[in-house]
N, C-alpha and C. Protein backbone atom coordinates (compact mmCIF):
# COMPACT_ATOMS: atom_id res chain seq x y z
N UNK A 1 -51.72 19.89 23.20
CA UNK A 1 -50.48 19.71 22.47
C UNK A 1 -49.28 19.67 23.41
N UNK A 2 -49.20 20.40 24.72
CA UNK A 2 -48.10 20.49 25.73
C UNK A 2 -48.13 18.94 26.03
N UNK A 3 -49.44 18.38 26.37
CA UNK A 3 -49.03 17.13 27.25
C UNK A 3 -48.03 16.34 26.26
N UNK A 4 -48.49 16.41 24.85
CA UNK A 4 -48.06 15.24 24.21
C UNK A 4 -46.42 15.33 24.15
N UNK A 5 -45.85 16.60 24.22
CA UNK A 5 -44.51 17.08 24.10
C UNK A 5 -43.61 16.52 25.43
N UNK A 6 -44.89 16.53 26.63
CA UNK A 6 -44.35 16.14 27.49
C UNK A 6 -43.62 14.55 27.87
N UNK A 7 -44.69 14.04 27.53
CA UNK A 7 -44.46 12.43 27.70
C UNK A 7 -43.62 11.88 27.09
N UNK A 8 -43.35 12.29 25.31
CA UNK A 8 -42.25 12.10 25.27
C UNK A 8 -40.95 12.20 25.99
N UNK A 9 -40.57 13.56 25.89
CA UNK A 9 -39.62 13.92 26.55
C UNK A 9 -39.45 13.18 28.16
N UNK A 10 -40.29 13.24 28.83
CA UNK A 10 -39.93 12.42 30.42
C UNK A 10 -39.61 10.93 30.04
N UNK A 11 -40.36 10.00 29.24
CA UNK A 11 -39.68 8.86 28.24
C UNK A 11 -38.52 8.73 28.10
N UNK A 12 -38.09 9.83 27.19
CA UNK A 12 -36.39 9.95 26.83
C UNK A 12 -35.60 10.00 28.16
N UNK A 13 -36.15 10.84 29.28
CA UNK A 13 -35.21 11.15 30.05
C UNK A 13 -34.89 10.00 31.19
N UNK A 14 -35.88 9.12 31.71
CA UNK A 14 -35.99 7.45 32.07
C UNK A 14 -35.45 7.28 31.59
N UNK A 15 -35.57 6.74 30.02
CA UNK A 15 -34.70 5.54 29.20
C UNK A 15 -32.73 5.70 29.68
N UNK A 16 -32.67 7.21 29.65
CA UNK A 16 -31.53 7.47 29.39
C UNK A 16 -30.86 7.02 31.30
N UNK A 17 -31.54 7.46 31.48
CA UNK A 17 -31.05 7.50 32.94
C UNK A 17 -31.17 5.62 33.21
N UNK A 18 -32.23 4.96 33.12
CA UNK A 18 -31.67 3.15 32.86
C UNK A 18 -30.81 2.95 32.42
N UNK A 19 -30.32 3.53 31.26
CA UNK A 19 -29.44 3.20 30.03
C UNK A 19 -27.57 3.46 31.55
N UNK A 20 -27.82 4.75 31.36
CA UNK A 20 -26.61 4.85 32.16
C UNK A 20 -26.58 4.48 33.52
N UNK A 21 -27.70 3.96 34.11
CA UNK A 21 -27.03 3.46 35.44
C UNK A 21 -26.65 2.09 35.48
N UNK A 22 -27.22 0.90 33.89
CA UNK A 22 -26.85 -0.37 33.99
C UNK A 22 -25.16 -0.21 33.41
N UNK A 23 -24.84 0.66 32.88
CA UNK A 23 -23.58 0.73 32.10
C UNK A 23 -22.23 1.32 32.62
N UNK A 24 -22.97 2.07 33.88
CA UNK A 24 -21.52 3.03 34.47
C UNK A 24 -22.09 2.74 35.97
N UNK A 25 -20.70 2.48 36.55
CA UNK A 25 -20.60 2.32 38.21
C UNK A 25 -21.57 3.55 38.86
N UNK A 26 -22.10 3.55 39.87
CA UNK A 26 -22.48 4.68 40.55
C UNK A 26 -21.62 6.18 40.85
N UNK A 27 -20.59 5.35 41.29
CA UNK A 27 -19.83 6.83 41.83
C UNK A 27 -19.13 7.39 40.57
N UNK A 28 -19.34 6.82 39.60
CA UNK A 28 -18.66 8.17 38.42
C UNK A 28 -20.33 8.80 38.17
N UNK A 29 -20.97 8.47 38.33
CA UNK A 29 -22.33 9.26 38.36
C UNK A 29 -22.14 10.63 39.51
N UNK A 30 -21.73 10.22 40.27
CA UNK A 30 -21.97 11.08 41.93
C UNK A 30 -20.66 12.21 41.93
N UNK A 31 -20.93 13.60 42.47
CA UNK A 31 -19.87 14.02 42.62
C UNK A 31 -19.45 13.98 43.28
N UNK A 32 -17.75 14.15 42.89
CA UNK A 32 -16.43 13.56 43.84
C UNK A 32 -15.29 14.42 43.95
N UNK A 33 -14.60 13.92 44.83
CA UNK A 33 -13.54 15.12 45.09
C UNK A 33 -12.86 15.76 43.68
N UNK A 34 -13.02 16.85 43.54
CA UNK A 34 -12.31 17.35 42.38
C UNK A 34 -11.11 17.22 41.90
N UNK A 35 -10.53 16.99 40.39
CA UNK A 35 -9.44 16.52 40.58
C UNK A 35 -9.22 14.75 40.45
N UNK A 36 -9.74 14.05 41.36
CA UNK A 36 -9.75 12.69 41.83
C UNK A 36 -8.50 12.10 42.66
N UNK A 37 -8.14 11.38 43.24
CA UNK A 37 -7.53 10.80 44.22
C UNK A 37 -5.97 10.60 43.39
N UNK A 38 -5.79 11.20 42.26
CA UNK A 38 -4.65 10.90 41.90
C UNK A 38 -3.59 12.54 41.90
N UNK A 39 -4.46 13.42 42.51
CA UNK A 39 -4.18 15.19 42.23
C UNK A 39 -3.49 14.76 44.08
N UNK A 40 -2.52 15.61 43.52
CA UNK A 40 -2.18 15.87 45.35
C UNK A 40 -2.04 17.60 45.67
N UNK A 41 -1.33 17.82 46.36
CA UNK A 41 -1.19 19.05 46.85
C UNK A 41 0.68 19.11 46.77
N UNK A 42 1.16 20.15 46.02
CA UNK A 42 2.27 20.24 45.46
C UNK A 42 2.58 21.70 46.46
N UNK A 43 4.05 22.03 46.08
CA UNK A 43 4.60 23.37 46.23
C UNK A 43 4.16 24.71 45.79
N UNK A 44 3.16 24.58 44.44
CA UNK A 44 2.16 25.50 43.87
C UNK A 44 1.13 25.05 43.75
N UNK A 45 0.71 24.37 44.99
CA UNK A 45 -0.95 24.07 45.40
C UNK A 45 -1.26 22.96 44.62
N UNK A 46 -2.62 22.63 44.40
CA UNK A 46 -2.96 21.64 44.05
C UNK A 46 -2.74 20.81 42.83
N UNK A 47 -2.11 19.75 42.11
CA UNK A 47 -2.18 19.55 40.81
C UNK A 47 -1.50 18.22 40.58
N UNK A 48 -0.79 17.84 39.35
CA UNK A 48 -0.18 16.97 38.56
C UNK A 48 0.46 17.25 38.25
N UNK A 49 1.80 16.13 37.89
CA UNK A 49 3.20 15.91 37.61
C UNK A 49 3.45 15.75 36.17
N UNK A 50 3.75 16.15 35.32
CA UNK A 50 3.99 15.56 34.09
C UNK A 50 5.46 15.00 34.00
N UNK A 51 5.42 13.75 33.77
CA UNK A 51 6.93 13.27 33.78
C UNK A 51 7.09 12.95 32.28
N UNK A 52 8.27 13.71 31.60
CA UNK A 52 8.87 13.20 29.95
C UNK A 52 10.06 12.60 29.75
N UNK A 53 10.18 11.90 29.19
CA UNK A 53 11.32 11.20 28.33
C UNK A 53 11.62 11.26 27.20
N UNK A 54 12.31 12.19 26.79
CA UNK A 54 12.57 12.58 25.71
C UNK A 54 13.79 12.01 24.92
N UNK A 55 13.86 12.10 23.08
CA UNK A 55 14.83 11.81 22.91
C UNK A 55 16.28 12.85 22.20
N UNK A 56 16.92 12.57 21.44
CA UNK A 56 18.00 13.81 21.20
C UNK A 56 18.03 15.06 20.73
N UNK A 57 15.95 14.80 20.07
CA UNK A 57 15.79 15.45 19.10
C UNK A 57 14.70 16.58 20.04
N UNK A 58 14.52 16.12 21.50
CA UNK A 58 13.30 16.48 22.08
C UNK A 58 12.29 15.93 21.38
N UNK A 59 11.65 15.28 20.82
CA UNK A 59 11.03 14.27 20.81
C UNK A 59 10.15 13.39 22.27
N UNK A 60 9.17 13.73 22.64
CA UNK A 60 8.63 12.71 23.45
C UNK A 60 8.97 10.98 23.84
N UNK A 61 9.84 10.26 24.05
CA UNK A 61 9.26 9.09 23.98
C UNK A 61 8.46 8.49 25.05
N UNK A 62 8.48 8.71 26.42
CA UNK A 62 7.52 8.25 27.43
C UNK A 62 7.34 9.35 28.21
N UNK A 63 5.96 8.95 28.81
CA UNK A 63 5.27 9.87 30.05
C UNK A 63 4.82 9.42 30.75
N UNK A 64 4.79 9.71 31.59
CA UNK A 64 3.82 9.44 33.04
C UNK A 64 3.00 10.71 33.40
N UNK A 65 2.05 10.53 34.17
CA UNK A 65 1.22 11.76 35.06
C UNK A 65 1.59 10.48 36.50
N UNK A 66 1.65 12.07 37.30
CA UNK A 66 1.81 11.26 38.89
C UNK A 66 0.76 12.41 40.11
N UNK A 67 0.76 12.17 40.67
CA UNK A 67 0.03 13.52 41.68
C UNK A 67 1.41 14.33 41.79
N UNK A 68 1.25 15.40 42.44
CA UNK A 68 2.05 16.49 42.60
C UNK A 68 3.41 16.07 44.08
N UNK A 69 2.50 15.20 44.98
CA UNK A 69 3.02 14.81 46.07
C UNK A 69 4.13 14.08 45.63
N UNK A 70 3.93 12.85 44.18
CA UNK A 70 4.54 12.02 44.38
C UNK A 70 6.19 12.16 43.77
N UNK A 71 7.43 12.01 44.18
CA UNK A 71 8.68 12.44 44.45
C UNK A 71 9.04 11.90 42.86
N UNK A 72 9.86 12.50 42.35
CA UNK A 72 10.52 12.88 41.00
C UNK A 72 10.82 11.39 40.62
N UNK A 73 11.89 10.39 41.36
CA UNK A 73 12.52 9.01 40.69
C UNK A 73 11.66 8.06 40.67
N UNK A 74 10.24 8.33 41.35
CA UNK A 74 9.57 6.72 41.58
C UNK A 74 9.47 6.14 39.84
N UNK A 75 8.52 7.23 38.69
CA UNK A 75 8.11 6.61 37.99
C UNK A 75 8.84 6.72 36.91
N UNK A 76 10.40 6.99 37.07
CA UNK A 76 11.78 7.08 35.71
C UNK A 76 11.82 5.60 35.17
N UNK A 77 11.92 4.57 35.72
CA UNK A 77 12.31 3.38 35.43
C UNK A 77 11.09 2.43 35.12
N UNK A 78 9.59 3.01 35.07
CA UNK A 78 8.50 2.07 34.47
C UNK A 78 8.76 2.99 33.24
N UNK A 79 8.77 4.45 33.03
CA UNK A 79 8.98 5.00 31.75
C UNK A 79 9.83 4.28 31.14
N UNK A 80 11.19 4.02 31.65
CA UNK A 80 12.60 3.44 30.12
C UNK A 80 11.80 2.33 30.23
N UNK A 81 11.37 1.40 30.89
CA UNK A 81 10.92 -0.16 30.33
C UNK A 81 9.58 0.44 29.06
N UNK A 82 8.89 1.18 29.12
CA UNK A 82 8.26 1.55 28.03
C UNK A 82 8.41 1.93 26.87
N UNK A 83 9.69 2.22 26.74
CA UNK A 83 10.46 3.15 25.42
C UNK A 83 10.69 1.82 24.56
N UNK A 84 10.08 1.96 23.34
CA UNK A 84 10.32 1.13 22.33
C UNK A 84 10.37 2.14 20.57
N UNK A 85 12.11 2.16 20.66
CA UNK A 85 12.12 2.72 19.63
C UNK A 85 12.83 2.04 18.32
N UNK A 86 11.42 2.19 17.36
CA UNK A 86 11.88 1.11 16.21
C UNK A 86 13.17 1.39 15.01
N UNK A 87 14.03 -0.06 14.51
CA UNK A 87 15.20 0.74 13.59
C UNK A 87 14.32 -0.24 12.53
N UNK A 88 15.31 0.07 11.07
CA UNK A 88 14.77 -0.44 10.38
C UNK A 88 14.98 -2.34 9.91
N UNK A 89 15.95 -2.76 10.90
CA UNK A 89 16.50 -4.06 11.09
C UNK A 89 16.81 -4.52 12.51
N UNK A 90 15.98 -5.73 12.62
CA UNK A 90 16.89 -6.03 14.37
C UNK A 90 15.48 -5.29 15.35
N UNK A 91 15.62 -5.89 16.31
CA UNK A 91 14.72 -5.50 17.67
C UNK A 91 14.50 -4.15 17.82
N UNK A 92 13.40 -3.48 18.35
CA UNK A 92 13.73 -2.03 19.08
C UNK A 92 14.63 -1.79 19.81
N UNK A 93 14.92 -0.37 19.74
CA UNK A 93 16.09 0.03 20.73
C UNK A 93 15.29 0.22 22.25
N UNK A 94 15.79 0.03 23.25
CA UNK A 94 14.96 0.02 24.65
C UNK A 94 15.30 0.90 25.51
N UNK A 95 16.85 0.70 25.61
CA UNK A 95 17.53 1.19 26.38
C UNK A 95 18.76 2.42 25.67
N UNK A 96 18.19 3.82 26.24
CA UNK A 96 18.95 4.85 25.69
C UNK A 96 20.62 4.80 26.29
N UNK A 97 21.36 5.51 25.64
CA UNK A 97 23.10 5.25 26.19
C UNK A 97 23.11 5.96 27.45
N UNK A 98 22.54 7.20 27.57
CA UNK A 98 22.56 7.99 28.83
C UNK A 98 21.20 8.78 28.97
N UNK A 99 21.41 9.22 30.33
CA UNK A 99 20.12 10.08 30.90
C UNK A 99 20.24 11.28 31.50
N UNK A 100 19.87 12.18 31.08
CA UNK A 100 20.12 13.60 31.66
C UNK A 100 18.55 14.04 32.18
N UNK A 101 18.95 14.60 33.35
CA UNK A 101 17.82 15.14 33.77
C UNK A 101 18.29 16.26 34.88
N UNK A 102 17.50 16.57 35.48
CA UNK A 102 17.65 17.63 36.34
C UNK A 102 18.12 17.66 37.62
N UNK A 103 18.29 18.28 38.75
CA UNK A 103 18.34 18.01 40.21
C UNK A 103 17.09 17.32 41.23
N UNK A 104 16.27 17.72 40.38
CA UNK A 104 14.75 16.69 41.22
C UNK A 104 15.04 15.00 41.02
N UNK A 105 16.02 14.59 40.17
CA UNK A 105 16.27 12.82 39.87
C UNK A 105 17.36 12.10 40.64
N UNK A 106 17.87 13.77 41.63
CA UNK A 106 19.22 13.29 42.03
C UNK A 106 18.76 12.13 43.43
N UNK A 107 19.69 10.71 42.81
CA UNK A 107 18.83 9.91 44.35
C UNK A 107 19.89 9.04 44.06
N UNK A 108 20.59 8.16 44.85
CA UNK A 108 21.74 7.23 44.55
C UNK A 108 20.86 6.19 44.27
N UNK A 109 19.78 5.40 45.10
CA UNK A 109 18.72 4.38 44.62
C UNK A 109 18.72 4.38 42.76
N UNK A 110 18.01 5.93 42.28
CA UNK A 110 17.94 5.87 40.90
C UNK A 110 19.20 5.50 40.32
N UNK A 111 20.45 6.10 40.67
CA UNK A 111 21.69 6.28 39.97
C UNK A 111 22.12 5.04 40.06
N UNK A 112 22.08 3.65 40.33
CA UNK A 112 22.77 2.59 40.81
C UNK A 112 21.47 1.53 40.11
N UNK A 113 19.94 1.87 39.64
CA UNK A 113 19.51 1.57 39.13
C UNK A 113 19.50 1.32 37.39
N UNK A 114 19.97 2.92 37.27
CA UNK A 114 20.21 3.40 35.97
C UNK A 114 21.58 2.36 35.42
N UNK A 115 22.96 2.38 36.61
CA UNK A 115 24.03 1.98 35.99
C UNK A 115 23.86 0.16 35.47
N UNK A 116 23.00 -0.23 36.55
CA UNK A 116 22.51 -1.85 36.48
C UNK A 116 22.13 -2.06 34.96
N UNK A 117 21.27 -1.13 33.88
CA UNK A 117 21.05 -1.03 33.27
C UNK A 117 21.60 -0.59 32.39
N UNK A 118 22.80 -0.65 32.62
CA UNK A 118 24.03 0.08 31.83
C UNK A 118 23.35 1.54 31.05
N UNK A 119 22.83 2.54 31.72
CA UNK A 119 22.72 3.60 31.22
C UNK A 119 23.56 4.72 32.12
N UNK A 120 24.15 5.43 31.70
CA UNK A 120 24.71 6.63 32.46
C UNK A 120 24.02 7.72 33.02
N UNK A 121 23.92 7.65 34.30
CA UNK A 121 23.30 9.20 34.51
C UNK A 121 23.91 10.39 34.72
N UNK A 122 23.21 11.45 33.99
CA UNK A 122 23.60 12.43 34.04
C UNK A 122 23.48 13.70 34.91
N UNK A 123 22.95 13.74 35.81
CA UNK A 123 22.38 14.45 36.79
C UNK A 123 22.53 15.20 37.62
N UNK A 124 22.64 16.68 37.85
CA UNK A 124 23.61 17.34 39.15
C UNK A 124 23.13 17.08 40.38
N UNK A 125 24.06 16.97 41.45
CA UNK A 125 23.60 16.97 42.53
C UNK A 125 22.96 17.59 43.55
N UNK A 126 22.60 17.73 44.17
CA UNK A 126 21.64 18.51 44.67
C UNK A 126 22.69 19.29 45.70
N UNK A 127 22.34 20.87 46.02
CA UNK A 127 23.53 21.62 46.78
C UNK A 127 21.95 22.11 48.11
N UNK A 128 22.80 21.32 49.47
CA UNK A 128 22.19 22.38 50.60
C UNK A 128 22.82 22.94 51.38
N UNK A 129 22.31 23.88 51.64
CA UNK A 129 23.13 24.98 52.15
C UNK A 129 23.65 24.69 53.43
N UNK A 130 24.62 25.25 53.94
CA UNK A 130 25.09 24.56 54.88
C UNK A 130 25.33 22.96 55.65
N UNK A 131 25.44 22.76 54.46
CA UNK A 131 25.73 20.84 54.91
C UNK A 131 27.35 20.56 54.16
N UNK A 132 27.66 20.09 54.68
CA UNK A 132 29.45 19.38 54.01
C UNK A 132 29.13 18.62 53.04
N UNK A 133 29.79 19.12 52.09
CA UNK A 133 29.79 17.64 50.98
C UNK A 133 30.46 16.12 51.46
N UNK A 134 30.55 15.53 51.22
CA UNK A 134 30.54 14.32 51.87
C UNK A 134 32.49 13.43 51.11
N UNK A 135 32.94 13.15 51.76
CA UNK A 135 34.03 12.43 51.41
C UNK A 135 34.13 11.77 50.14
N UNK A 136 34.82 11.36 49.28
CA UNK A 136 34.83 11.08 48.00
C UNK A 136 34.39 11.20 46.95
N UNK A 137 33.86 12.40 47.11
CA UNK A 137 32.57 13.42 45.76
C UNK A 137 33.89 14.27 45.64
N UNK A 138 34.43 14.34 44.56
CA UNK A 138 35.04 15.52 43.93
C UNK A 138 34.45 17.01 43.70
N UNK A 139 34.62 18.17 43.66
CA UNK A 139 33.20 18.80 43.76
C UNK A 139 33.64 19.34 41.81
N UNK A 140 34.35 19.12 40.93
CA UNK A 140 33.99 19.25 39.70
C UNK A 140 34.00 17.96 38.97
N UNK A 141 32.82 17.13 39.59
CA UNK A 141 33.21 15.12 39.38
C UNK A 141 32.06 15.69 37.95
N UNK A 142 31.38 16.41 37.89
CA UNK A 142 29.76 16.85 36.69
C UNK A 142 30.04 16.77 35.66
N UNK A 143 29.73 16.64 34.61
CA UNK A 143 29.73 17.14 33.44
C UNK A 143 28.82 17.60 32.69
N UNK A 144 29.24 19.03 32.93
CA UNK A 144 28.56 20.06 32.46
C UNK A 144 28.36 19.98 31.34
N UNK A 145 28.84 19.61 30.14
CA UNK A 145 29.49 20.34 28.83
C UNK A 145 28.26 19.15 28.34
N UNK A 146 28.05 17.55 28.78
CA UNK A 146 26.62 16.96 28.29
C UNK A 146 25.24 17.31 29.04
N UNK A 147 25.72 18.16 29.80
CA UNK A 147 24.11 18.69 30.50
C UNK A 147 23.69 19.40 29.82
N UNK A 148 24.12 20.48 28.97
CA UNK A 148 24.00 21.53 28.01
C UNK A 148 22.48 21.10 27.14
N UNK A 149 22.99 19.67 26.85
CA UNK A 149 21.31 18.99 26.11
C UNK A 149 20.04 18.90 26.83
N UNK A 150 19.90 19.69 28.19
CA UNK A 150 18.72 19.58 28.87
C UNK A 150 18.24 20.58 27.95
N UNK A 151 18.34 21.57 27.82
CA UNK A 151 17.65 22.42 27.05
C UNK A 151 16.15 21.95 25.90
N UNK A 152 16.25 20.82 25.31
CA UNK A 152 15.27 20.26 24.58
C UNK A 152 14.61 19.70 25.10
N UNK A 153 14.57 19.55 26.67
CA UNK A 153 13.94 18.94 27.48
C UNK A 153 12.41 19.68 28.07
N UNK A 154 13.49 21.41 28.04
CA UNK A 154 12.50 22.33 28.44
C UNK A 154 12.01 22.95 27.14
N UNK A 155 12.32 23.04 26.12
CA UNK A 155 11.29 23.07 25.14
C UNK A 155 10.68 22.55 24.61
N UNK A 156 10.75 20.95 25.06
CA UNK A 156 9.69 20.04 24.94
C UNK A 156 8.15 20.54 26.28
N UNK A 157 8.61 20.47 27.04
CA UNK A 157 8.02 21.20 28.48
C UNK A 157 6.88 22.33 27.93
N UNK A 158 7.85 23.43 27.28
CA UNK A 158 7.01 24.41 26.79
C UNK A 158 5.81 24.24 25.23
N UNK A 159 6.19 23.15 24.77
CA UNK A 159 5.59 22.89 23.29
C UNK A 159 4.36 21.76 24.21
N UNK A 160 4.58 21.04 25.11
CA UNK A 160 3.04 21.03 26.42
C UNK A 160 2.19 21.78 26.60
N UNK A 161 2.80 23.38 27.09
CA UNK A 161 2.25 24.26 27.70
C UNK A 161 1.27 25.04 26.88
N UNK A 162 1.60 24.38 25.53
CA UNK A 162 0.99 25.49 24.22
C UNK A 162 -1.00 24.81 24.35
N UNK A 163 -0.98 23.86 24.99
CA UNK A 163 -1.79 23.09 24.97
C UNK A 163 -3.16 23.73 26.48
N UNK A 164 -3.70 23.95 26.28
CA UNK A 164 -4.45 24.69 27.72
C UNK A 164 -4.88 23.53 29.15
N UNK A 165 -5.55 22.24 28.24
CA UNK A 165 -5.92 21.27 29.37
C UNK A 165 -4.77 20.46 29.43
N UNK A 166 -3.76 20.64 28.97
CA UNK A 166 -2.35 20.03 29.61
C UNK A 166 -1.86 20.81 30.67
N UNK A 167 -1.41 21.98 30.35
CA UNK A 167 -1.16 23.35 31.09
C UNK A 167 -1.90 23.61 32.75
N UNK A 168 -2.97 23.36 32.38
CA UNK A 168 -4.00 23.24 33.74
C UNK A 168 -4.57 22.26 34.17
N UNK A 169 -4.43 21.23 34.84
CA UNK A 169 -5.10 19.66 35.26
C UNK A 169 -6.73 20.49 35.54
N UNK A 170 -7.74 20.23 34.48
CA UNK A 170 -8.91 20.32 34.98
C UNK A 170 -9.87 19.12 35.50
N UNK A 171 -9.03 18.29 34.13
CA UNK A 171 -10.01 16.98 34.67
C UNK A 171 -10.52 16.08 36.50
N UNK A 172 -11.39 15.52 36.39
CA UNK A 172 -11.42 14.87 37.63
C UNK A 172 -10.76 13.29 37.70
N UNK A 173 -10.67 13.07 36.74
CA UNK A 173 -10.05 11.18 37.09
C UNK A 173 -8.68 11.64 35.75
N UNK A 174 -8.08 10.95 36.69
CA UNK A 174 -6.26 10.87 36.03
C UNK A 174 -6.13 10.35 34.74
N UNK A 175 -6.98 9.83 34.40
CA UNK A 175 -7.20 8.26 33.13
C UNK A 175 -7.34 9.69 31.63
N UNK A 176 -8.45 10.54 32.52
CA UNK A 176 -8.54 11.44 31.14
C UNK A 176 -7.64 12.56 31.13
N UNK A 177 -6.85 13.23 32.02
CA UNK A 177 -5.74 13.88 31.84
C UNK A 177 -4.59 13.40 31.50
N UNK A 178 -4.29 12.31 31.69
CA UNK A 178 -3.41 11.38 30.68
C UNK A 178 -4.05 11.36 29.49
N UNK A 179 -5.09 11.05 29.46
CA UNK A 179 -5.29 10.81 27.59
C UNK A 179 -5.20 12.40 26.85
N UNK A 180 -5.25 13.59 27.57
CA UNK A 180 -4.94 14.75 26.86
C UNK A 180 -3.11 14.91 27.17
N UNK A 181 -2.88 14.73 27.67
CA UNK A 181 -1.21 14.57 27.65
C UNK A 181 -0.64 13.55 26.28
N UNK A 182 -1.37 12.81 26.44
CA UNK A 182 -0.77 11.34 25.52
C UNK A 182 -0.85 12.32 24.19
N UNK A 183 -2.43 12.76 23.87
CA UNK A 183 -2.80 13.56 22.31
C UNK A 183 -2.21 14.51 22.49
N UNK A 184 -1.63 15.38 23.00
CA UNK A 184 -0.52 16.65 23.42
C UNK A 184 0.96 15.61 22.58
N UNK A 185 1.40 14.81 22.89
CA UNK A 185 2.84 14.65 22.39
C UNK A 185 2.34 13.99 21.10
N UNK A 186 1.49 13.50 20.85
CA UNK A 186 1.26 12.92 19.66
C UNK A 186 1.29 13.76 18.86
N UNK A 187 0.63 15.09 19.18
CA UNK A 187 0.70 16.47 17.95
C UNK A 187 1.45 16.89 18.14
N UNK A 188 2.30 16.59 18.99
CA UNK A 188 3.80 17.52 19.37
C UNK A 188 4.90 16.60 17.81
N UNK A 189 4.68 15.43 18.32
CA UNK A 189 5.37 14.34 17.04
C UNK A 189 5.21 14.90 15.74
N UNK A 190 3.93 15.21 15.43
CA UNK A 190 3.04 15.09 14.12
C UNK A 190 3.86 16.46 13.68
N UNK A 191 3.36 17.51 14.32
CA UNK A 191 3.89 18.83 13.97
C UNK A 191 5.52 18.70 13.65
N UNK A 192 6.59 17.94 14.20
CA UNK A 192 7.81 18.25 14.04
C UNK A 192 8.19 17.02 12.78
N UNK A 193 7.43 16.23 12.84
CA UNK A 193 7.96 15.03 11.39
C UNK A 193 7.37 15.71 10.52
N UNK A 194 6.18 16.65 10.01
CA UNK A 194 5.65 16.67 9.15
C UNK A 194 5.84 17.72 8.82
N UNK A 195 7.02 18.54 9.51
CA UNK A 195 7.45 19.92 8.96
C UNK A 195 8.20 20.04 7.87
């Protein structure tokens, strides 16, 4: 009675193993650097970037994942070309009136990008210590009083964090830690329209 249990079973376990080596590349078979080639090595060790775009309401509208290495402005401006927010007459809206973000966006490249696009940035500048501010920067040129709205930015941040495989990059390929980020704001949406 063992043999017969057997043959099956070694059967199944061939078939399956044909089955998946005509259907999936080799090296997602093989193990690979953990993480995958899109994780870098950050200021708190190893991980991923979550980049948001939010709207007035904190609301999600675009994201990116980037490695940890990669610098705050590269992927701001494939996000706004992504933002398509629908009215109930007339084209989507594309382009938001202004942009607030933090001191990690401060870059004149971005800021001269943003204005091309007729959006305003909002952004403080970055302070180092012992360096001169530079000729024609006013030093109260900011405005504080519309920065005040970052705040929904970081409780969008934290309504992420509620999430565990957002919170911690476990995955090994970027493709599926994006797709738990993506279902992270989608229930982030769901939960706040359907309250």
């Amino acid at each position: 009675m063992g043999e017969d249990l057997v043959c099956p079973l070694e059967f199944a376990r061939r078939a399956t193993e044909a089955r998946l080596g005509d259907s999936l590349a080799g090296r997602v078979l093989r193990s690979g650097k953990k993480g995958g080639p899109h994780v870098g090595y950050g200021r708190k060790g190893k991980g991923a970037t979550i980049h948001l775009i939010a709207d007035g309401n904190g609301l999600p509208l675009s994201m990116a994942v980037t490695a940890a290495t990669v610098h705050e402005t590269k992927p701001v401006l494939a996000m706004l070309d992504k933002i398509r927010v629908h009215r109930r007459r007339g084209r989507p809206q594309q382009r938001p009136a202004r942009l607030i973000a933090d001191r990690g966006y401060d870059s004149m490249p971005l800021r001269r990008a943003l204005r091309e696009r007729n959006i305003e940035p909002i952004i403080p500048r970055r302070e180092w210590k012992g360096r001169k501010r530079r000729p024609g920067r006013p030093a109260g040129s900011f405005a504080v009083g519309r920065y005040q709205g970052r705040w929904k930015i970081e409780r969008l941040n934290a309504w992420m964090d509620i999430y565990r495989r957002v919170a911690v990059c476990w995955d090994r390929t970027q493709t599926a830690f994006t797709a738990w980020v993506t279902l992270s704001c989608i229930l982030i949406c769901m939960n706040n329209i359907l309250r």
